[in-house]
C-alpha atoms as a PDB file:
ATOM      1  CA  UNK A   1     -26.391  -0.014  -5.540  1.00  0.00           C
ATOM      2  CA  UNK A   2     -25.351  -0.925  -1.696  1.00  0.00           C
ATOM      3  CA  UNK A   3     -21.898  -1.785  -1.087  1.00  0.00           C
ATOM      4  CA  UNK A   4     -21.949  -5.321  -0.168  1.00  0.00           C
ATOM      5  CA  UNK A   5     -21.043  -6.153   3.684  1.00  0.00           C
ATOM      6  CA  UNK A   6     -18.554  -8.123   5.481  1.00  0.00           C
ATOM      7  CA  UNK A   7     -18.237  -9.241   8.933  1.00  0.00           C
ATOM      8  CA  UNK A   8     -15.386 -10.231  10.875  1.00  0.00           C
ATOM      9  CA  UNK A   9     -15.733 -12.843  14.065  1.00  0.00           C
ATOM     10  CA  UNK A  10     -11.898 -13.632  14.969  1.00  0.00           C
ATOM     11  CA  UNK A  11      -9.746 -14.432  18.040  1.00  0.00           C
ATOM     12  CA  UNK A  12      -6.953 -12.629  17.045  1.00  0.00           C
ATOM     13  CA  UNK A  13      -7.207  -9.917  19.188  1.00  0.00           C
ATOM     14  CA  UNK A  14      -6.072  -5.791  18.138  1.00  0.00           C
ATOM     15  CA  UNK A  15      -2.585  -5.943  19.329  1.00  0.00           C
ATOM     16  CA  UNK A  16      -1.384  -7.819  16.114  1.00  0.00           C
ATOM     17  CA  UNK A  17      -1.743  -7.333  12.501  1.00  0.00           C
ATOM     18  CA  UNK A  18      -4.071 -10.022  11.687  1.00  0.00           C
ATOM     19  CA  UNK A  19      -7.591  -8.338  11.817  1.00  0.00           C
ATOM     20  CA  UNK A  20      -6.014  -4.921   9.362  1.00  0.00           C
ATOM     21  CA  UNK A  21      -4.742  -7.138   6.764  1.00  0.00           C
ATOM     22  CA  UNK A  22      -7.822  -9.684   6.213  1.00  0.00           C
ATOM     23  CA  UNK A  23      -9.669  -6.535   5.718  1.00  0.00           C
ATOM     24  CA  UNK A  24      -6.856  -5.048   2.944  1.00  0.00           C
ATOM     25  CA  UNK A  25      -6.541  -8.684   1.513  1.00  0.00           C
ATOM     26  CA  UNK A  26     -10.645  -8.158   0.984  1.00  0.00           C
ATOM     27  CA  UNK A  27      -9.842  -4.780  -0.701  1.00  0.00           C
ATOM     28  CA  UNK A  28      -7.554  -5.799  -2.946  1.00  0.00           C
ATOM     29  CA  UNK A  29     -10.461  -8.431  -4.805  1.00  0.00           C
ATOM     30  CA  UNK A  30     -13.184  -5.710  -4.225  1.00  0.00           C
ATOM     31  CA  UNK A  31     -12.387  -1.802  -3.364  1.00  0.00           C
ATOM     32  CA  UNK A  32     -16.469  -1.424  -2.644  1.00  0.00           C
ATOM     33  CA  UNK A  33     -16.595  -3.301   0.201  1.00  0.00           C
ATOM     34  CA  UNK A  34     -17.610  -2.348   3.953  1.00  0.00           C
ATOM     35  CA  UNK A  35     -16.755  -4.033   7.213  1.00  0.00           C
ATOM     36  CA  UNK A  36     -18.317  -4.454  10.775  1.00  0.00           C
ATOM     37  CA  UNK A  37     -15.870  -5.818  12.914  1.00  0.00           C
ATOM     38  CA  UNK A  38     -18.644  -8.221  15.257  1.00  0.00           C
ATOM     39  CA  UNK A  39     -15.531  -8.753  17.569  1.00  0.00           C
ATOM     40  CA  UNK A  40     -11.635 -10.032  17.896  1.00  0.00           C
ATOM     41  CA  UNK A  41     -11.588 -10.189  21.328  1.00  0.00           C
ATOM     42  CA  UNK A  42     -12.930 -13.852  21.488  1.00  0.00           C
ATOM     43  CA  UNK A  43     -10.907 -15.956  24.417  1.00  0.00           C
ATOM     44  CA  UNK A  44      -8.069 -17.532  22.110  1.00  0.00           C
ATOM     45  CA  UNK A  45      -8.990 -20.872  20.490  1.00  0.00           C
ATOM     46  CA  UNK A  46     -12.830 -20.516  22.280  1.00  0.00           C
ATOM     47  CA  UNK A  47     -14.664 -22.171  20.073  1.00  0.00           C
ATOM     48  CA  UNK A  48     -17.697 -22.427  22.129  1.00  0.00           C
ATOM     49  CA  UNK A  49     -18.006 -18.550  23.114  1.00  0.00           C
ATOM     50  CA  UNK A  50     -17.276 -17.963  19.407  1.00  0.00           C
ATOM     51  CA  UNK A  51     -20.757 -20.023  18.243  1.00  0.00           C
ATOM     52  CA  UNK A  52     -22.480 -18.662  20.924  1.00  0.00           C
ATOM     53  CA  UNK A  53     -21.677 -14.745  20.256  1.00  0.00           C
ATOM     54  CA  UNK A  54     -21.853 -15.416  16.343  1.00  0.00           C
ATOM     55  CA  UNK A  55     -25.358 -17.416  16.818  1.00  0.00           C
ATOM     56  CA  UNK A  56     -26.729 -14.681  18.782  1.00  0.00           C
ATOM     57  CA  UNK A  57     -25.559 -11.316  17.299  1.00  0.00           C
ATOM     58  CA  UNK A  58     -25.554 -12.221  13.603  1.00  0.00           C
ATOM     59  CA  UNK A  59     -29.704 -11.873  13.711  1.00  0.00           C
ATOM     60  CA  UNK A  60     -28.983  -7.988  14.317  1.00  0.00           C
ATOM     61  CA  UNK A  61     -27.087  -7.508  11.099  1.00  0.00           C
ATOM     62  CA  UNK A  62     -28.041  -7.498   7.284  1.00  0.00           C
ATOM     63  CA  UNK A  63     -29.510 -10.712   5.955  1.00  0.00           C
ATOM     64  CA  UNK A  64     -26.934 -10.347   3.198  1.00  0.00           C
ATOM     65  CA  UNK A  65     -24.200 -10.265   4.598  1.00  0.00           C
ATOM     66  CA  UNK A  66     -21.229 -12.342   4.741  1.00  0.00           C
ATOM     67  CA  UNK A  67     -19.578 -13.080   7.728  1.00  0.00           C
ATOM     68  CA  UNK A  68     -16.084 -14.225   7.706  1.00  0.00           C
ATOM     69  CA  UNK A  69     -15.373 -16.152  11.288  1.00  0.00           C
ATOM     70  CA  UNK A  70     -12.452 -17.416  12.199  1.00  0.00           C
ATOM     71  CA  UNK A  71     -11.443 -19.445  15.624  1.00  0.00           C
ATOM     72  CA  UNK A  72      -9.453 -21.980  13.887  1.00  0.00           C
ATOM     73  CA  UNK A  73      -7.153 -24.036  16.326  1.00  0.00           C
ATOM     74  CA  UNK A  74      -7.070 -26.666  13.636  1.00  0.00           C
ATOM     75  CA  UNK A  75      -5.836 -24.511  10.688  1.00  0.00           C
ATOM     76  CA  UNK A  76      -3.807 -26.253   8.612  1.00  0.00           C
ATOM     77  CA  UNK A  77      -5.191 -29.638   9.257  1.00  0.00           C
ATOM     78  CA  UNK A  78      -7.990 -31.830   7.179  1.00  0.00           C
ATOM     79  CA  UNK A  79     -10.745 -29.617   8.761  1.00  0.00           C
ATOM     80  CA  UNK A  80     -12.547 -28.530   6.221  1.00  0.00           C
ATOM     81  CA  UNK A  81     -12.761 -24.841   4.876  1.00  0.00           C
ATOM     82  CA  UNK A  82     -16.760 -24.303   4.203  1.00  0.00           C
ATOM     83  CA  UNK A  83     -19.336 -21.763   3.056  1.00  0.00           C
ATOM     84  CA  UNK A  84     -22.408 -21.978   5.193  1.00  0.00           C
ATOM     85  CA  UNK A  85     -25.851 -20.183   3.442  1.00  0.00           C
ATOM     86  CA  UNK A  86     -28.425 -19.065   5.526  1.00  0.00           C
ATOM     87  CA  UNK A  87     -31.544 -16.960   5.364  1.00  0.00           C
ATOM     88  CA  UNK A  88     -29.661 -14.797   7.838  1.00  0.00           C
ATOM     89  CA  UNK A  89     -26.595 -14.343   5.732  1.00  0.00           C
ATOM     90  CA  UNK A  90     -23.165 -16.150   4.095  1.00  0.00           C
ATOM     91  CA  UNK A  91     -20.869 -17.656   6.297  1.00  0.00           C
ATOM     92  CA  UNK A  92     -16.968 -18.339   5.184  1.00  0.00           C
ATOM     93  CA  UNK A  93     -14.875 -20.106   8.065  1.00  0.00           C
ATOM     94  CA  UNK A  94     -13.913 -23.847   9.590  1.00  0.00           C
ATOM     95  CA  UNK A  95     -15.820 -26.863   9.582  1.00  0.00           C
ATOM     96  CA  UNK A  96     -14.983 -27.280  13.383  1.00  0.00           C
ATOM     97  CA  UNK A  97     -18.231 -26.222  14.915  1.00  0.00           C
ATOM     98  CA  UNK A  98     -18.050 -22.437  14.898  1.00  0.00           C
ATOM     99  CA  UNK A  99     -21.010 -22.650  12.811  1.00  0.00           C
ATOM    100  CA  UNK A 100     -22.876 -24.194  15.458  1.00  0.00           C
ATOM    101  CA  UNK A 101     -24.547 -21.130  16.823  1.00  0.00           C
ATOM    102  CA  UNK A 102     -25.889 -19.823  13.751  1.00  0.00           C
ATOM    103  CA  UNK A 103     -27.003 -23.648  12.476  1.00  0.00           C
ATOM    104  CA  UNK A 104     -28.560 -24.400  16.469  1.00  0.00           C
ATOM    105  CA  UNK A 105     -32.247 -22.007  15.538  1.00  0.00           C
ATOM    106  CA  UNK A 106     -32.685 -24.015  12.011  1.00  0.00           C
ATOM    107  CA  UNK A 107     -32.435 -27.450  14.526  1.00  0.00           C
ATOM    108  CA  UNK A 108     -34.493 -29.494  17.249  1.00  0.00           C
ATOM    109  CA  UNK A 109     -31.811 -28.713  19.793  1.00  0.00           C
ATOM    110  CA  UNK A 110     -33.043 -30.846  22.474  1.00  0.00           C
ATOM    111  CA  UNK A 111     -32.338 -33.884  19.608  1.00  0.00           C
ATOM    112  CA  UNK A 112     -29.467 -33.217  18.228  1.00  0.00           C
ATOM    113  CA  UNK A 113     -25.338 -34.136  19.889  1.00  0.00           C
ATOM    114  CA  UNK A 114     -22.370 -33.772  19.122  1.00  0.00           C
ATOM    115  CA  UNK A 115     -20.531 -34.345  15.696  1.00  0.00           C
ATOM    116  CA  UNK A 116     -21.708 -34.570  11.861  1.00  0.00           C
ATOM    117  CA  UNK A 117     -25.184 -33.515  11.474  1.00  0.00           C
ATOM    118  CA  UNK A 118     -27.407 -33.087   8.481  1.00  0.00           C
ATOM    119  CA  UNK A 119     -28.201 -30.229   7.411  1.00  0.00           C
ATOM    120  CA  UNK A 120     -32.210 -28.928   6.934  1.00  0.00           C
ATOM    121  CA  UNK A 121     -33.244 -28.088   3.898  1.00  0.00           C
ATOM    122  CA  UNK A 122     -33.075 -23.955   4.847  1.00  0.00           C
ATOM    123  CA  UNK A 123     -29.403 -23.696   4.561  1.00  0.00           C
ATOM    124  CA  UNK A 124     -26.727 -25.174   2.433  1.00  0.00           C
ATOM    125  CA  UNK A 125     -22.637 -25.080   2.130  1.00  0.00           C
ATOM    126  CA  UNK A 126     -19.931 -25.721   0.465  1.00  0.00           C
ATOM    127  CA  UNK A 127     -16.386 -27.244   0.823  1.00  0.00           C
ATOM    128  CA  UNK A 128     -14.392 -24.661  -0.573  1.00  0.00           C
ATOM    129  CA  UNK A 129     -11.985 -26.533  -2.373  1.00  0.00           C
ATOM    130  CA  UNK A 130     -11.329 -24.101  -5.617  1.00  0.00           C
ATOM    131  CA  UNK A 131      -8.394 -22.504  -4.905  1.00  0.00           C
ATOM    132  CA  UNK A 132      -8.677 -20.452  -8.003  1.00  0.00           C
ATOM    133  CA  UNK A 133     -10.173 -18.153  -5.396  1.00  0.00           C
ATOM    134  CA  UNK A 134      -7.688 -18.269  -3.042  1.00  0.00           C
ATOM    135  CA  UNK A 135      -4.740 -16.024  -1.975  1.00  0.00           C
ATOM    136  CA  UNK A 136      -1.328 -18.003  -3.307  1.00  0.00           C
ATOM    137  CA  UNK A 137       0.665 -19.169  -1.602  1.00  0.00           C
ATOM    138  CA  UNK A 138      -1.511 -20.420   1.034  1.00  0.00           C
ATOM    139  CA  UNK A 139       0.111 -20.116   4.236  1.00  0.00           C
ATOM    140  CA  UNK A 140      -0.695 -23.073   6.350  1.00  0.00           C
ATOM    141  CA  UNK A 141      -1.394 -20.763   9.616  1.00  0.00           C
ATOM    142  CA  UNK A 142      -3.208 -18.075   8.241  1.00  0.00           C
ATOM    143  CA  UNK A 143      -6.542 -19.286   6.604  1.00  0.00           C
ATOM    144  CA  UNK A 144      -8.071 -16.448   7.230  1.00  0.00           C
ATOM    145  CA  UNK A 145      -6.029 -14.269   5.423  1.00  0.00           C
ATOM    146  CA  UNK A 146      -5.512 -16.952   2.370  1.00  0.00           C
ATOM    147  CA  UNK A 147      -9.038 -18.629   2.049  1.00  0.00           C
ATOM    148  CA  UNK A 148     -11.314 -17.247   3.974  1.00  0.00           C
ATOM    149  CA  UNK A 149     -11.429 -13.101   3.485  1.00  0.00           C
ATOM    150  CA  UNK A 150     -10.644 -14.060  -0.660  1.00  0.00           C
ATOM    151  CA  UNK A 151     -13.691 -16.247  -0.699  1.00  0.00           C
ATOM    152  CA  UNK A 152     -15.861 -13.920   0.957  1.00  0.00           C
ATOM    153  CA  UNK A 153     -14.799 -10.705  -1.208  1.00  0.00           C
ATOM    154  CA  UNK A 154     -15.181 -12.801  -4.195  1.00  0.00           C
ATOM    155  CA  UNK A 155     -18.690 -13.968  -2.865  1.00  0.00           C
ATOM    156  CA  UNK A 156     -19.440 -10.163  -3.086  1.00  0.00           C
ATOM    157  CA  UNK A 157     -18.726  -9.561  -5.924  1.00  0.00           C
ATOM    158  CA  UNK A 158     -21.223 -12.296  -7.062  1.00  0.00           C
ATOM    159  CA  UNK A 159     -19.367 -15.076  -7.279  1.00  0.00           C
ATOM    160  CA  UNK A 160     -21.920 -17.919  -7.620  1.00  0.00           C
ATOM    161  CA  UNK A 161     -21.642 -20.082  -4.153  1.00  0.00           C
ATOM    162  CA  UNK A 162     -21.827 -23.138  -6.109  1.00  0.00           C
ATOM    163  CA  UNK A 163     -17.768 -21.822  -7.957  1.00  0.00           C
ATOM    164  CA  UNK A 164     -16.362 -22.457  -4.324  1.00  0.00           C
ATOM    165  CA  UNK A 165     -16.415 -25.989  -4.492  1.00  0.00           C
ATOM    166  CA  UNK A 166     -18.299 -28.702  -3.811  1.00  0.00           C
ATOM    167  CA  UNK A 167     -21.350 -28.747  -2.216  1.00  0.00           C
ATOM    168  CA  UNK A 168     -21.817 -30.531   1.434  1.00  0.00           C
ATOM    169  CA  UNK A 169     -24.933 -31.611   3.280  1.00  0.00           C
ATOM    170  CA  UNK A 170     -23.160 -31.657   6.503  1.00  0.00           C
ATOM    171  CA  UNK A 171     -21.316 -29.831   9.054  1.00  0.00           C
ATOM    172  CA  UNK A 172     -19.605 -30.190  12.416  1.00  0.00           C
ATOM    173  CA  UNK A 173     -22.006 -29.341  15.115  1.00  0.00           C
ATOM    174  CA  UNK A 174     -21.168 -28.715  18.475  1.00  0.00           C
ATOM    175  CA  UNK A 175     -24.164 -28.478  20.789  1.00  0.00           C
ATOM    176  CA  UNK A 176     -23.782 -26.148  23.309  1.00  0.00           C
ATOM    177  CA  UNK A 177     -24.194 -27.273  27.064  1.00  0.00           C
ATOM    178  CA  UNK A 178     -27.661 -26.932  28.283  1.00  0.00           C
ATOM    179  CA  UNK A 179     -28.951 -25.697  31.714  1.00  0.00           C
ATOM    180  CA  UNK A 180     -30.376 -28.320  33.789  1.00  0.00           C
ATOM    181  CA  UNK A 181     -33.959 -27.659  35.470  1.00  0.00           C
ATOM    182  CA  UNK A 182     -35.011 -30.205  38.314  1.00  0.00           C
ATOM    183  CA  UNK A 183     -37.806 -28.941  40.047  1.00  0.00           C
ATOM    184  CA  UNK A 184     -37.140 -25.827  41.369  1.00  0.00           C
ATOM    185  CA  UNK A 185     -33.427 -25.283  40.591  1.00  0.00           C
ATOM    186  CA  UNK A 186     -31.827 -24.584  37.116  1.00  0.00           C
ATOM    187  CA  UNK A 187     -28.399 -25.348  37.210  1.00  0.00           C
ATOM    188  CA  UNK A 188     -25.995 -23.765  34.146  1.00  0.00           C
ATOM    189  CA  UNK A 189     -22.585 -22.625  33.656  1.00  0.00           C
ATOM    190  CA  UNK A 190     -20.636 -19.670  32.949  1.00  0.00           C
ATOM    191  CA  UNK A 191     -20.063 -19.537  29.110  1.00  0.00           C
ATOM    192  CA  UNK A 192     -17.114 -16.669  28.787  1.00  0.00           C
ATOM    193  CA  UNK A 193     -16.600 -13.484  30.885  1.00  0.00           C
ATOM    194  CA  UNK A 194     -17.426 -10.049  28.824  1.00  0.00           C
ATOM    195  CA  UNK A 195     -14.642  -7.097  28.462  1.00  0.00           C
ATOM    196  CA  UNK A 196     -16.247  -5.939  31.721  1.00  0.00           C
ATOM    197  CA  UNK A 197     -15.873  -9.020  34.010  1.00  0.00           C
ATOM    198  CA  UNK A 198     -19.755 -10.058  33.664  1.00  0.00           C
ATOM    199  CA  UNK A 199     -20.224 -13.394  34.035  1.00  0.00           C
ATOM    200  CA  UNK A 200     -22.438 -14.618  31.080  1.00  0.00           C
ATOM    201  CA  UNK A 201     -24.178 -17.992  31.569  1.00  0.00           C
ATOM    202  CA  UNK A 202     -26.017 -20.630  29.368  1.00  0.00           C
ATOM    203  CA  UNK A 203     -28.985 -19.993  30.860  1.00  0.00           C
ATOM    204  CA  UNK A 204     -31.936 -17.910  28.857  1.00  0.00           C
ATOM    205  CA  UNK A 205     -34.560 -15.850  30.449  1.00  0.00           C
ATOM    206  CA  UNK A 206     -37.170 -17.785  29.149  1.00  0.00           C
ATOM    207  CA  UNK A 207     -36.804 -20.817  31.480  1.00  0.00           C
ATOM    208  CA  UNK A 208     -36.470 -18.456  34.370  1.00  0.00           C
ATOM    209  CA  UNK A 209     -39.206 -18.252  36.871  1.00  0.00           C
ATOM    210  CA  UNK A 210     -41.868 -15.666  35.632  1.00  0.00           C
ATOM    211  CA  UNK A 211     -43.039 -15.006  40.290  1.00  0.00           C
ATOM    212  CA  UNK A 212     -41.760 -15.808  43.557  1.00  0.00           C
ATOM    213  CA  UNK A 213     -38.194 -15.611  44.646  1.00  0.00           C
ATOM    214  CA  UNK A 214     -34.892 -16.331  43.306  1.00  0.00           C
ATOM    215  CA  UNK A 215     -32.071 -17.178  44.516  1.00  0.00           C
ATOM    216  CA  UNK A 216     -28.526 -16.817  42.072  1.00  0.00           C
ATOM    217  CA  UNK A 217     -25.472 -19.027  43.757  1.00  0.00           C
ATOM    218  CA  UNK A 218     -22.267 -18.802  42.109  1.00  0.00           C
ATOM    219  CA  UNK A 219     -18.759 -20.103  44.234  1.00  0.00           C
ATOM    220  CA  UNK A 220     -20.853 -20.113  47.217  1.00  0.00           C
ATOM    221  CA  UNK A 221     -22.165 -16.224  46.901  1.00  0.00           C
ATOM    222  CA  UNK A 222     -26.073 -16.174  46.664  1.00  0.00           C
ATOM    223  CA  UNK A 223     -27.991 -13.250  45.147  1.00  0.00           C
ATOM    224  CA  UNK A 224     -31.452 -13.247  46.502  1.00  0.00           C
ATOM    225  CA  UNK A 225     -32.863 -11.879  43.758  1.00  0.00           C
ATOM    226  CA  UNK A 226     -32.854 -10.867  39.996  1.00  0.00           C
ATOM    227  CA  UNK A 227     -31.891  -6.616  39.346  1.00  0.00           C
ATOM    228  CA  UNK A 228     -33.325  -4.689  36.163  1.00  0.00           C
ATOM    229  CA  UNK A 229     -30.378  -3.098  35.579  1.00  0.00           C
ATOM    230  CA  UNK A 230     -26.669  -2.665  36.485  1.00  0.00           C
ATOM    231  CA  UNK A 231     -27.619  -0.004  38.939  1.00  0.00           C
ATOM    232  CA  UNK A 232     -30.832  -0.674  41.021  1.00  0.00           C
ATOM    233  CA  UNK A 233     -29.644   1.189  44.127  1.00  0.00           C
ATOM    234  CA  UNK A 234     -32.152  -0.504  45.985  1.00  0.00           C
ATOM    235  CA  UNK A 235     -30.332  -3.773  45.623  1.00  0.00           C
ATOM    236  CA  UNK A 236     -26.595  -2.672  46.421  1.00  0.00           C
ATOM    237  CA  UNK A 237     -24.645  -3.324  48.911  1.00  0.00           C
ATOM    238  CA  UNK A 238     -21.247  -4.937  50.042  1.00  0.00           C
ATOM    239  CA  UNK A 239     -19.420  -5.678  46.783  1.00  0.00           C
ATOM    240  CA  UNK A 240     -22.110  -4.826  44.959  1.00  0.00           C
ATOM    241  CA  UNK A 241     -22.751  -8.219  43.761  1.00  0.00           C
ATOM    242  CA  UNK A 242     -25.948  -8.862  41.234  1.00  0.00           C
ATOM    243  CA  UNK A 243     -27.388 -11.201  38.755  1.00  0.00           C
ATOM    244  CA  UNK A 244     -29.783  -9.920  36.074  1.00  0.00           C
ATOM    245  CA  UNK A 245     -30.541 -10.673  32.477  1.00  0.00           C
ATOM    246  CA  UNK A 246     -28.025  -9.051  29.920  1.00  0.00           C
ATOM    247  CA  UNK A 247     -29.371  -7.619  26.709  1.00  0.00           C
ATOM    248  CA  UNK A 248     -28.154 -11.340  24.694  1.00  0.00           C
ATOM    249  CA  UNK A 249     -31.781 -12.553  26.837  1.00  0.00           C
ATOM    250  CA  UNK A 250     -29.333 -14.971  29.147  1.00  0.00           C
ATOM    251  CA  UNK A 251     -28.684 -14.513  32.693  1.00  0.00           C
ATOM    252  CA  UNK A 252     -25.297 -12.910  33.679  1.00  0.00           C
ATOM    253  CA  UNK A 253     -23.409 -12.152  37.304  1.00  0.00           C
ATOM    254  CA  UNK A 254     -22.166  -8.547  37.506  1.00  0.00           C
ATOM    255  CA  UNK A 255     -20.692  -6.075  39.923  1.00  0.00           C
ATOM    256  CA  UNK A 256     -22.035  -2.542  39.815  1.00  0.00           C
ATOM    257  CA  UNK A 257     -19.178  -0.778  38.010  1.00  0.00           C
ATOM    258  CA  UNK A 258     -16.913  -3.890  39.012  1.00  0.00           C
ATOM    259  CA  UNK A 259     -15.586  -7.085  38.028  1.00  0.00           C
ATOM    260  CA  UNK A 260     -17.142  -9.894  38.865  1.00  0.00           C
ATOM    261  CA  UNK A 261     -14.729 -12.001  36.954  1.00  0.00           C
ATOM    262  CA  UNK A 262     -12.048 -10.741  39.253  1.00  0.00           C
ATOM    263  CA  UNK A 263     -13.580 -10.512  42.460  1.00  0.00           C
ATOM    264  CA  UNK A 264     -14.947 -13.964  42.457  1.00  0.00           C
ATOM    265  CA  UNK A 265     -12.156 -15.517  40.393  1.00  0.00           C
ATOM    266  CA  UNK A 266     -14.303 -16.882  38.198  1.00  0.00           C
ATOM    267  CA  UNK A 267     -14.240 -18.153  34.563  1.00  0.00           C
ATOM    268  CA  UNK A 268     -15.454 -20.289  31.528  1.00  0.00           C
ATOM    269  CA  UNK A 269     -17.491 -22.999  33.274  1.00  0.00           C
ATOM    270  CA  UNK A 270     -18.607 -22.117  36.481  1.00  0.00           C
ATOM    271  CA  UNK A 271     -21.388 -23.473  38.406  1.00  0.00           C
ATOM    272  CA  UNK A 272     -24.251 -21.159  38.772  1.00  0.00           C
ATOM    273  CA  UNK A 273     -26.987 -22.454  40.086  1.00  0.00           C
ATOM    274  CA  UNK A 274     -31.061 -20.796  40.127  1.00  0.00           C
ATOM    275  CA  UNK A 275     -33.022 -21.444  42.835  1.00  0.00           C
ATOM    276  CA  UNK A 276     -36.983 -20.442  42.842  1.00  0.00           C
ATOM    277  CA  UNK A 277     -39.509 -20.122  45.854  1.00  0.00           C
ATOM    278  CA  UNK A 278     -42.983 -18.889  46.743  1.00  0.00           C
ATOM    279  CA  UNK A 279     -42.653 -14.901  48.598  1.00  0.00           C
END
């Protein structure tokens, strides 16, 4: 029988002990279990890079497993603790739009704002409000450790979702920030820098010009065109500067085995603009 799977999406960084004892916490309930670690490293209380790395990545990973994400800024307060059940897997975290990501391909995007939204008939959650499954006592910073881990390993053991609590047909949704096309500019933003100082944006390859020229402006530095890879020597020169579409299918600015977070100063929410014209 195959060990049951669970994922970790957290802020809180390797430097602490946060990350180590979620995972013994999950041993504890079930001594099967295995673990990916998607990533701690998100930006500290960045929700939005949080939905957007979880809604992208979790499509590469079992369709049963159960993810356990926490970016939780509110912990402690009425938000609510939630089970989210998708075709793509279990998720265990805060009702405060970290979700948002994973719920965004089961919506009309283009229709749907900010704040409670209903949720389609695909996917359904819970407000986990049994605290039989809980770790006691419940500290009132540490959800993650105290709710959210026990409900997941409990979940893998079978645990019907239904035992959590009580079931919800809506969640906090917050919709991420869209590019904006007039014509023949798309204007976006930077969402979060990676580990390596790339510059990822909101903007997706597939509203990118498919011929002609195109021009990438970020804090007044234009690229004049789109690279293939990190290293197309035919392209570099100067800092090294270069714009090209990152394996997540969004455009990103990079420096050949640079920074480009550092040598442009650049962070969360920059301006890049994409300008397209006839060779």
């Amino acid at each position: 029988m195959e060990q049951p799977l669970i994922v970790f999406t957290t802020d809180f960084g390797l430097s602490d002990a946060y990350a180590g004892v979620m995972k013994g916490v999950a041993l504890t309930i079930n001594p099967n279990l295995r673990f990916i670690d998607l990533t701690h490293q998100i930006q500290p209380q960045n929700i939005t890079q949080a939905s957007f790395l979880l809604g992208l990545n979790h499509q590469f990973l079992p369709a049963n497993a159960i993810h356990v994400a926490v970016v939780d800024p509110g912990v402690g307060t009425e938000r609510r603790p939630i089970l989210l059940t998708t075709p793509c897997g279990s998720f265990v975290g805060p009702d405060n739009g970290l979700l948002s990501g994973v719920i965004s391909s089961y919506l009309n995007e283009n229709s749907t704002d900010d704040g409670q939204i209903e949720l389609p008939p695909c996917l359904s959650a819970i407000h986990l409000t049994n605290a039989d499954f809980w770790r006691r006592p419940v500290s009132e910073t540490f959800h993650g450790r105290d709710v959210f881990t026990p409900v997941a390993a409990h979940l893998s053991l079978g645990t019907e979702p239904k035992d959590f609590g009580q079931p919800i047909n809506s969640l906090n949704y917050l919709r991420m920030p869209q590019p904006i096309i007039d014509r023949q500019t798309i204007t976006g933003h930077v969402i979060y820098p990676d580990v390596y100082g790339n510059l990822i944006t909101n903007i997706p390859s597939e509203i990118l010009p498919k011929s002609g020229l195109t021009r990438v402006t970020i804090k007044d530095r234009n690229i004049n065109r789109l690279s293939r890879t990190f290293n197309d020597n035919h392209l570099l020169g100067g800092d090294k500067l270069i714009a090209l579409i990152g394996s997540h299918g969004h455009l990103e600015i990079a420096v050949a085995n640079g920074n480009a977070a550092e040598l442009l100063q650049a962070s969360q929410g920059e301006i890049v603009t994409l300008t397209s014209f006839d060779d």
